[in-house]
Every structure is written in structure tokens, then in C-alpha cells.
N, C-alpha and C. Protein backbone atom coordinates (compact mmCIF):
# COMPACT_ATOMS: atom_id res chain seq x y z
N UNK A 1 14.90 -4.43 -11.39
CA UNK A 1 13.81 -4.06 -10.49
C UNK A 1 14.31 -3.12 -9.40
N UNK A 2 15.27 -3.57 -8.72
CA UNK A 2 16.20 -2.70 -7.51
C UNK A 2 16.37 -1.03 -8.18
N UNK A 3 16.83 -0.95 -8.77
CA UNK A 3 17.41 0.23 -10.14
C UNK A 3 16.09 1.13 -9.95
N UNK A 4 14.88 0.65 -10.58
CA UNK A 4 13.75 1.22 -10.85
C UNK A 4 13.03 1.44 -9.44
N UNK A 5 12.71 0.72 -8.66
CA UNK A 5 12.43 1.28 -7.38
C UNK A 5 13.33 2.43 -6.58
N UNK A 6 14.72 2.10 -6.68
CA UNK A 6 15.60 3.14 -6.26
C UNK A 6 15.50 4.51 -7.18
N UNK A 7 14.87 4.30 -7.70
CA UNK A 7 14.70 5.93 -8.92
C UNK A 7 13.87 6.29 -8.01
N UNK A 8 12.63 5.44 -7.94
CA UNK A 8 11.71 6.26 -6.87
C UNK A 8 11.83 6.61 -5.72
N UNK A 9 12.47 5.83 -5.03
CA UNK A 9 12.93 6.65 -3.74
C UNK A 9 13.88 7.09 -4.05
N UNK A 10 14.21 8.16 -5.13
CA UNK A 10 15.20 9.44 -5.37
C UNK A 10 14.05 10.22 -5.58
N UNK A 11 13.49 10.14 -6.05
CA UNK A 11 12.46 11.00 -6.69
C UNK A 11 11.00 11.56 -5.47
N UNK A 12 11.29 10.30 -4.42
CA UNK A 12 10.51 10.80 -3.24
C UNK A 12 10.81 11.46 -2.41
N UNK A 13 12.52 11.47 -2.33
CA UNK A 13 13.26 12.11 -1.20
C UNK A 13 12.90 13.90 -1.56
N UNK A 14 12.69 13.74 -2.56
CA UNK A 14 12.53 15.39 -3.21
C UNK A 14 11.54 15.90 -2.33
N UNK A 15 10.31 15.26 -2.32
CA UNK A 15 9.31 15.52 -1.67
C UNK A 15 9.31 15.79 -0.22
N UNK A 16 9.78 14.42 0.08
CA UNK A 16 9.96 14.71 1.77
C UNK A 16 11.21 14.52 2.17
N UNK A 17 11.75 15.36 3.32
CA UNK A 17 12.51 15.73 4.13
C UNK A 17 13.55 13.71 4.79
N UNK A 18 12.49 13.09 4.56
CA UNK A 18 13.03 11.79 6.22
C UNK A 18 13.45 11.24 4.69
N UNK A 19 14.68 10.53 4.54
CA UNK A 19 15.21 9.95 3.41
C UNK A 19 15.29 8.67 4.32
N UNK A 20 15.47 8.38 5.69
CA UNK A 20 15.56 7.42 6.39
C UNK A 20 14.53 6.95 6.37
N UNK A 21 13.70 7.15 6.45
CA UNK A 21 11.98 6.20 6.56
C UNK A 21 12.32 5.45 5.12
N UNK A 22 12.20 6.34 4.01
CA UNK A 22 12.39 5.75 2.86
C UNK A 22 13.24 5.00 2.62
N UNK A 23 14.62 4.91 2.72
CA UNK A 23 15.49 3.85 2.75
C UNK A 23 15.08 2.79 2.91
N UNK A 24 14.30 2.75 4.52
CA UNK A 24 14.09 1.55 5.44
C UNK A 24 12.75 0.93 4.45
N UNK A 25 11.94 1.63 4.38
CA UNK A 25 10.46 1.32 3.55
C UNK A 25 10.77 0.40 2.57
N UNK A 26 11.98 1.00 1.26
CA UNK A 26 12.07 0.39 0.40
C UNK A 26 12.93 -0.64 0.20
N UNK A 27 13.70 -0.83 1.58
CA UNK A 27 14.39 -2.32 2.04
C UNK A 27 13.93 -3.32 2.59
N UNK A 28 12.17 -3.27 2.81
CA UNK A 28 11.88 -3.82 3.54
C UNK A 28 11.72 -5.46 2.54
N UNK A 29 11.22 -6.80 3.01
CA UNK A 29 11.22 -7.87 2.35
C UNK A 29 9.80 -8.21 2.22
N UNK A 30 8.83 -7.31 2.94
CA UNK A 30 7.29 -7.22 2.72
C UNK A 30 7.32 -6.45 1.49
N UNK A 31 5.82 -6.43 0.57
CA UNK A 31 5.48 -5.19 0.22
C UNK A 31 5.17 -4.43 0.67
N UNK A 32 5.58 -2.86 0.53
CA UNK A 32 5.12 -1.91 0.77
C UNK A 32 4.93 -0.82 0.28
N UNK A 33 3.87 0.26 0.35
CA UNK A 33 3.47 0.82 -0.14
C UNK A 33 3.18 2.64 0.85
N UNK A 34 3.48 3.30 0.63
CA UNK A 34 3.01 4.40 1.25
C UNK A 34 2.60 5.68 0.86
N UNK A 35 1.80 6.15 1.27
CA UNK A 35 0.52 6.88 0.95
C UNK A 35 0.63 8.48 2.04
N UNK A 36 0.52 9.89 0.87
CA UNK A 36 0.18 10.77 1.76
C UNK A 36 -0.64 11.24 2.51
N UNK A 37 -0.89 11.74 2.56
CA UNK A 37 -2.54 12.42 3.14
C UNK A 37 -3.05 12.90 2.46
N UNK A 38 -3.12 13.24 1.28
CA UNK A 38 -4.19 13.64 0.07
C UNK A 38 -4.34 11.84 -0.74
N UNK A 39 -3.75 10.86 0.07
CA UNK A 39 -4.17 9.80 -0.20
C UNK A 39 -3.03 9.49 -2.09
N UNK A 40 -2.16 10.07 -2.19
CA UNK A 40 -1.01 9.82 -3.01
C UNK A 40 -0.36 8.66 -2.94
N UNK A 41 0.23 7.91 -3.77
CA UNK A 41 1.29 7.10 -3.19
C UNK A 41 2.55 7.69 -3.62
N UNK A 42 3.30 7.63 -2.75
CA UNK A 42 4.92 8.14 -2.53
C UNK A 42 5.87 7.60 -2.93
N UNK A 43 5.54 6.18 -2.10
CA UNK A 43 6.54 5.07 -2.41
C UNK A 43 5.99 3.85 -2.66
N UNK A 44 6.77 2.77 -3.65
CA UNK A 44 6.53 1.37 -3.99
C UNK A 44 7.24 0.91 -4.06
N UNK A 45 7.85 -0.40 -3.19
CA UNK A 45 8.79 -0.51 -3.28
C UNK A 45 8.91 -2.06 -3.91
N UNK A 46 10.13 -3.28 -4.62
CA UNK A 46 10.40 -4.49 -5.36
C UNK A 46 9.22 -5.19 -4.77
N UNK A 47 9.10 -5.72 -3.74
CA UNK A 47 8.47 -6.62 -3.21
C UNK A 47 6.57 -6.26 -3.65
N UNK A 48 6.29 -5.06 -3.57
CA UNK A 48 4.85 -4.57 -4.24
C UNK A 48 4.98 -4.85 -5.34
N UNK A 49 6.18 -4.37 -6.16
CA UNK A 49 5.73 -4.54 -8.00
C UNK A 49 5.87 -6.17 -7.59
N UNK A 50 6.69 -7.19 -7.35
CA UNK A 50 6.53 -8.65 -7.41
C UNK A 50 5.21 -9.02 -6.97
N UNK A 51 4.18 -8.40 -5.89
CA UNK A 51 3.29 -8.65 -5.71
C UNK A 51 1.95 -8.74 -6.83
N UNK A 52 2.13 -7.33 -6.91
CA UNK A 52 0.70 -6.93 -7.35
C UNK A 52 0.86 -6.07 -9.08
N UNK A 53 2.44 -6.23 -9.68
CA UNK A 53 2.81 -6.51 -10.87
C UNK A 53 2.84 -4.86 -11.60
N UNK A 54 2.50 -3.73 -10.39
CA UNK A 54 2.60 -2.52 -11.01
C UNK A 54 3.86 -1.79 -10.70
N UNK A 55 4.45 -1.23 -11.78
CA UNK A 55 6.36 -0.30 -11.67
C UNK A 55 5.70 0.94 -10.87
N UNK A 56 6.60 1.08 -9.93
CA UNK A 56 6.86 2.43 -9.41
C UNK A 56 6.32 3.67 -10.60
N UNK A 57 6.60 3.79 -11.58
CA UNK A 57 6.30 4.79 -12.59
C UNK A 57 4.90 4.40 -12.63
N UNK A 58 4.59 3.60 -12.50
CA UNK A 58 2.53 3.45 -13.00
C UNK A 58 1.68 3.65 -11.82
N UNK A 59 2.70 4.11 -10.44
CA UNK A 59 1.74 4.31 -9.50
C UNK A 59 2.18 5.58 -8.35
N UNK A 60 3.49 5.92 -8.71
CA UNK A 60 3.89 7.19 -7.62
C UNK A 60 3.23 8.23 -8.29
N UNK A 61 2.58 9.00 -7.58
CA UNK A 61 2.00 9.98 -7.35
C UNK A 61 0.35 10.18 -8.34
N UNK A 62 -0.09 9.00 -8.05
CA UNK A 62 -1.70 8.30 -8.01
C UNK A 62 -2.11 8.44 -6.81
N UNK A 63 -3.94 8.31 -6.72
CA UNK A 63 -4.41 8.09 -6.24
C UNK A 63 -4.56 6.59 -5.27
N UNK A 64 -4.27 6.44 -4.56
CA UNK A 64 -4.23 4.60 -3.69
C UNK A 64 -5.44 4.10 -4.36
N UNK A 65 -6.81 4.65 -4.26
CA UNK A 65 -7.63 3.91 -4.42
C UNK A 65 -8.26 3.82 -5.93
N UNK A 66 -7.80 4.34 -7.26
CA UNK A 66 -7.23 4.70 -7.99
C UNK A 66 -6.47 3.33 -8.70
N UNK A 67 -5.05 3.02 -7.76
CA UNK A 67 -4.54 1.89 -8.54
C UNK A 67 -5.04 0.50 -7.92
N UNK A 68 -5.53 0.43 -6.24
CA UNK A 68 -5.82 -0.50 -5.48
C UNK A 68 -7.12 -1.08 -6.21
N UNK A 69 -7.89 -0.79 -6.25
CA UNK A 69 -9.62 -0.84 -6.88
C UNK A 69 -10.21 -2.17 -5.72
N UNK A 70 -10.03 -1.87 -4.28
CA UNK A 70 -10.23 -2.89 -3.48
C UNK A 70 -11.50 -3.14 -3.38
N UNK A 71 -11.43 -4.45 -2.95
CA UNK A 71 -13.12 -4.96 -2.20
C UNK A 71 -12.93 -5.69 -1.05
N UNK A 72 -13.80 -5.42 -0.14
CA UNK A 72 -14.11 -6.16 1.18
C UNK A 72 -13.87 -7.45 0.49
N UNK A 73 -14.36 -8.24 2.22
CA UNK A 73 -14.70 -9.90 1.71
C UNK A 73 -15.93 -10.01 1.38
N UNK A 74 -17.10 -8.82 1.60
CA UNK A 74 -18.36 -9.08 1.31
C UNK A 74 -18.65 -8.36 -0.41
N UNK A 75 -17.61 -8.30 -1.34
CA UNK A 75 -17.18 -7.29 -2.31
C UNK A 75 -17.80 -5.95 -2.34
N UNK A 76 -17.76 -5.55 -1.05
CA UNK A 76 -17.94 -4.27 -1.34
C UNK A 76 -16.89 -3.51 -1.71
N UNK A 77 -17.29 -2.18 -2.32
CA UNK A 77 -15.94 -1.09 -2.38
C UNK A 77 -15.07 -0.78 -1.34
N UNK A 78 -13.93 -0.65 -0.87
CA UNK A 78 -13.11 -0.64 0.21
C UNK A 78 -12.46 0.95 -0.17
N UNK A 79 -11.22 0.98 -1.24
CA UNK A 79 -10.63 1.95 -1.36
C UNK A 79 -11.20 3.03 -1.80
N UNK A 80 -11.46 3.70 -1.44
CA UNK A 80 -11.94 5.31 -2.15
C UNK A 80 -11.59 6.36 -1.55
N UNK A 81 -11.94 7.91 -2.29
CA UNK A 81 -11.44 8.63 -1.77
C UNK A 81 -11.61 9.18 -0.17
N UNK A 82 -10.93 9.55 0.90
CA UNK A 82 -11.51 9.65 2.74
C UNK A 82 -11.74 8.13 2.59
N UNK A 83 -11.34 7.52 2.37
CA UNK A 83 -11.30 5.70 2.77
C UNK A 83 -11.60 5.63 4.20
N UNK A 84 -11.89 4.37 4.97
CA UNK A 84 -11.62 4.32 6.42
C UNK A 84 -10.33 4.71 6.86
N UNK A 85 -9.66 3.67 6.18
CA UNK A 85 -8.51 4.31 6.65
C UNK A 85 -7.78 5.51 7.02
N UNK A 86 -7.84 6.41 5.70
CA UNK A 86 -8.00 7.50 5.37
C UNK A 86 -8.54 8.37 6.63
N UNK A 87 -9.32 8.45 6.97
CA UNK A 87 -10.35 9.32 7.96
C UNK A 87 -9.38 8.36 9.28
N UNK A 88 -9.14 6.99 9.35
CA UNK A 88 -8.78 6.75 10.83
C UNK A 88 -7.42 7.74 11.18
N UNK A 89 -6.43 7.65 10.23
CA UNK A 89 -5.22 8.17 10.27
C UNK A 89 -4.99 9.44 10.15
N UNK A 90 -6.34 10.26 9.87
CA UNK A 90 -6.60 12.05 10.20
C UNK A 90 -7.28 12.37 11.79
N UNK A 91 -7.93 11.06 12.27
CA UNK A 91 -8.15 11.41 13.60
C UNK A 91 -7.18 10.80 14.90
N UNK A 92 -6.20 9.78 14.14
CA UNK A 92 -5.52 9.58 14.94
C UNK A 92 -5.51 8.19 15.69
N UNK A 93 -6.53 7.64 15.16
CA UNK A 93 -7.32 6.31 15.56
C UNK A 93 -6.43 5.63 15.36
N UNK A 94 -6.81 4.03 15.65
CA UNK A 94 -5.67 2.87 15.26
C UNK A 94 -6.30 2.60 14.02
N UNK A 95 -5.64 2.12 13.18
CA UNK A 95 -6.37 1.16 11.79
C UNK A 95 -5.58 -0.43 12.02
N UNK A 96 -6.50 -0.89 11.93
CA UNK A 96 -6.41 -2.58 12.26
C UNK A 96 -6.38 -3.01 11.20
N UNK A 97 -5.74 -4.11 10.80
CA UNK A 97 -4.97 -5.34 10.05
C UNK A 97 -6.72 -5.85 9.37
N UNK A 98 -6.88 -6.20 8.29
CA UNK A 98 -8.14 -6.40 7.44
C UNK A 98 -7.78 -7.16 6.00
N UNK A 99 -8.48 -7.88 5.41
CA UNK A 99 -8.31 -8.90 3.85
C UNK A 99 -9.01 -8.21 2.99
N UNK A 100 -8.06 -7.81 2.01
CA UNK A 100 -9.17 -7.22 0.92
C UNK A 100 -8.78 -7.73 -0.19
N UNK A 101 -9.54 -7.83 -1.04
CA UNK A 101 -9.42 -8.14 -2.62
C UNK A 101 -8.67 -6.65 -3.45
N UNK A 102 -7.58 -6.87 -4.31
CA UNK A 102 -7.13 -5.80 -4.46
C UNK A 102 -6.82 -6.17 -6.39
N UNK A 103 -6.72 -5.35 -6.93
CA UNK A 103 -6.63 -5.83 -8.23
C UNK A 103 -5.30 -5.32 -8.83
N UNK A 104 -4.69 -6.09 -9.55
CA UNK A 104 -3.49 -6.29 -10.04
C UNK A 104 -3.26 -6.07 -11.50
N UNK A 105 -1.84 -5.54 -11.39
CA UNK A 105 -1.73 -4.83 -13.00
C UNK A 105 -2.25 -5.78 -14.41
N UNK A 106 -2.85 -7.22 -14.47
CA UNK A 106 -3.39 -7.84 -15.40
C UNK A 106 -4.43 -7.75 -14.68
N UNK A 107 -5.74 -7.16 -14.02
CA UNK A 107 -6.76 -6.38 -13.74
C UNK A 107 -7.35 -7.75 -13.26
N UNK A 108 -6.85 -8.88 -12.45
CA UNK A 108 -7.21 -9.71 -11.87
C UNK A 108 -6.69 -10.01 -10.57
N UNK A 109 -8.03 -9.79 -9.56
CA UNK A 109 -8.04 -9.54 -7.85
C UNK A 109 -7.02 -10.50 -7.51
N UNK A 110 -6.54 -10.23 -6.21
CA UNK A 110 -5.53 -11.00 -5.33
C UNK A 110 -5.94 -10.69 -4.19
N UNK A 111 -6.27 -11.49 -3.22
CA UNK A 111 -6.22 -11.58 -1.78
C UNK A 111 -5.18 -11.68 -1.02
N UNK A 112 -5.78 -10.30 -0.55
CA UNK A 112 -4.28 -9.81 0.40
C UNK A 112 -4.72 -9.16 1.77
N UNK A 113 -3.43 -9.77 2.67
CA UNK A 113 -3.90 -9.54 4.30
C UNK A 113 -3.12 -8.06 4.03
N UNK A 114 -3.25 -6.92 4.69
CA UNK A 114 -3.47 -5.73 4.69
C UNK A 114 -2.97 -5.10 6.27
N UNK A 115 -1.94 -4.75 6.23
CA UNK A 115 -1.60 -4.13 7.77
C UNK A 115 -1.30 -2.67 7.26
N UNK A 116 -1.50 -2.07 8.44
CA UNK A 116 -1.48 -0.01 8.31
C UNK A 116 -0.85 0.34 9.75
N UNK A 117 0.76 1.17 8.83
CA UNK A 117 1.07 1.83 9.83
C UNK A 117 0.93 3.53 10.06
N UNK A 118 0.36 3.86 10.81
CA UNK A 118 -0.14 5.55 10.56
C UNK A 118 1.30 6.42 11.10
N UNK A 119 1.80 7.05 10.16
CA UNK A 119 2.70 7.92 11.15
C UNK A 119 2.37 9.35 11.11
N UNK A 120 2.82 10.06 12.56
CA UNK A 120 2.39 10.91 13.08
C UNK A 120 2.03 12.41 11.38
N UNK A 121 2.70 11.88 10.74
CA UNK A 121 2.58 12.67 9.49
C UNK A 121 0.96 12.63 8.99
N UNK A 122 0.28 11.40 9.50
CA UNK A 122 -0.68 11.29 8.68
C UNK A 122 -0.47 10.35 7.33
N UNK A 123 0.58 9.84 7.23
CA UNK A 123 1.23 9.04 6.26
C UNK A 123 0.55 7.85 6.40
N UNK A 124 0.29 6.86 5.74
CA UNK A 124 0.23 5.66 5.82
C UNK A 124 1.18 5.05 5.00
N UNK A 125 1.66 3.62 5.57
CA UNK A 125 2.67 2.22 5.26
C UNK A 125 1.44 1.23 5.05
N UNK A 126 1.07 1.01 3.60
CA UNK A 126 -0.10 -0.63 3.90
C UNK A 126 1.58 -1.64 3.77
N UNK A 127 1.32 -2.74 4.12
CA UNK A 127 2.16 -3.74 4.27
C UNK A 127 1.16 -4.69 3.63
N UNK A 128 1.61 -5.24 2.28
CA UNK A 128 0.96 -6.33 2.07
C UNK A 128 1.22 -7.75 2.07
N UNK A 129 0.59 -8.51 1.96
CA UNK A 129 0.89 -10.32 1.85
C UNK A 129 -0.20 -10.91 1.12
N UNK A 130 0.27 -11.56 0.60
CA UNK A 130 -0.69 -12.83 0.23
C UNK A 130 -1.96 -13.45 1.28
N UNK A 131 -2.88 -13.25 1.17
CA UNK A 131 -3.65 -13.89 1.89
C UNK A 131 -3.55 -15.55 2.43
N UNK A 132 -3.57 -16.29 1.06
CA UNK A 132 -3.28 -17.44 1.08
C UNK A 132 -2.47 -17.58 1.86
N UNK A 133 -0.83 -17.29 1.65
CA UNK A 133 -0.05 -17.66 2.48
C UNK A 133 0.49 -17.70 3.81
N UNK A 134 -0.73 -16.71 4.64
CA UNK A 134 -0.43 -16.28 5.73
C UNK A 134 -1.74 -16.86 6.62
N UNK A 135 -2.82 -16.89 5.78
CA UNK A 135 -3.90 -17.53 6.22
C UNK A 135 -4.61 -19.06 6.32
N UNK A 136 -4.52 -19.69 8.01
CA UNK A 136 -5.05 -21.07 7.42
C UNK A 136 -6.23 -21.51 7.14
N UNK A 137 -6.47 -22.47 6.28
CA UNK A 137 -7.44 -22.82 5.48
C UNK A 137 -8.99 -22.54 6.50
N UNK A 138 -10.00 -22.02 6.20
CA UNK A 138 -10.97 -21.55 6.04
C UNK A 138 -11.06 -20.34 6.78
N UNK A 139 -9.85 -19.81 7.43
CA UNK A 139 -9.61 -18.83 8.45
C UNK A 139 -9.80 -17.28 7.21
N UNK A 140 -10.42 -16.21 7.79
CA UNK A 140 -10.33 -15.06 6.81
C UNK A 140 -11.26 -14.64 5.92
N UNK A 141 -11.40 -14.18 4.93
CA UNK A 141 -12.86 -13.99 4.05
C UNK A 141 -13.47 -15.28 3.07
């Protein structure tokens, strides 16, 4: 798994210039995931494929909303293309921490708490978790 994620962050460094963000990204013990501003993903790093069961090769340089196929807690559509997010992190806004239903490489949803870090690039970091495990009982969607 280490091996195959580390391909991708070889293969991302090509792209961008900061090999340090990436390092750190793909060491992290969360999942994580990061996204350009044409809404790409860049990087995926062990802890995402353990999550949500998709290889680096089945999702760098996709669409986020594309491999995410999210839903609110009220199942509405969440990810798409100019997402909220998307549009918060082109104006500069904060994007706040949110639960979405997200669907997983055997095409069955997982609830997951959802944090966004915007960097000045316009980049986004989602950080994911388990809902369950972070959330207490009736707390969340």
C-alpha cells in the first residue's frame, strides 16, 4: 500500500512545485485527499484507500465529485462540479467541517465527518473519518 501511494506522490510532485506539502499530506494518519482547483484530485494517500477502498491509480487526476458521489444528511447531492466547497475556496471563505454520505469503491455509502483545508493555492485537503467513530450516538445526521 505505502509503495503505491508513494508512486503517487512521485507522480504529483511533477505537477506541483511544494514536494513538502505532499510528503506531509501523504504521512498523515487521517485520510486524506487533495483536490485542485479545476476540482482534480492530486493526491490520495494509505489511510483514504483503507478508508473508502479506492488505489491512488483509480482516482488521481479525476474529478472529486466524480469518485466521491456524496450526499448530505438530507440525501441530497453534495459533490458536484463548483461544489460549495469549491466556490468557498475560490472566494476565499472558510469551509466548515460537515457529514456526508460518500460512496466507496464496492459502491456502498459510508458516513464520514469531512474537514477542509483551503490553501492559499485554492487547493483543497478534505480530511476524512468515520462518522461513527468520532460521533456520539444520536449526535450528527
Amino acid at each position: 500500500m505505502q509503495k503505491i501511494c508513494g508512486e503517487a506522490v512521485s507522480r504529483a510532485r511533477c505537477h506541483y512545485a511544494d514536494s513538502q506539502a505532499f510528503d506531509m499530506l501523504a504521512g498523515v494518519t487521517e485520510a486524506a485527499c487533495l483536490v485542485d482547483s479545476s476540482q482534480c484530485i492530486r493526491l490520495w494517500n494509505a489511510p483514504a484507500v483503507e478508508l473508502l477502498g479506492f488505489r491512488p491509480e483509480d482516482v488521481l487526476g479525476r474529478q472529486c465529485y466524480e469518485v466521491f458521489r456524496s450526499k448530505d444528511c438530507h440525501g441530497r447531492p453534495f459533490c458536484r462540479r463548483h461544489c460549495p466547497v469549491q466556490c468557498a475556496a475560490a472566494r476565499g471563505d472558510e469551509v466548515t467541517a460537515r457529514e456526508l454520505f460518500v460512496m466507496t469503491s464496492s459502491h456502498g455509502p459510508r458516513h464520514l465527518s469531512v474537514a477542509t483545508v483551503v490553501f492559499p493555492t485554492t487547493w483543497v485537503v478534505h480530511l476524512l473519518h468515520d462518522a461513527k467513530r468520532r460521533t456520539p450516538a444520536g449526535a450528527g445526521c
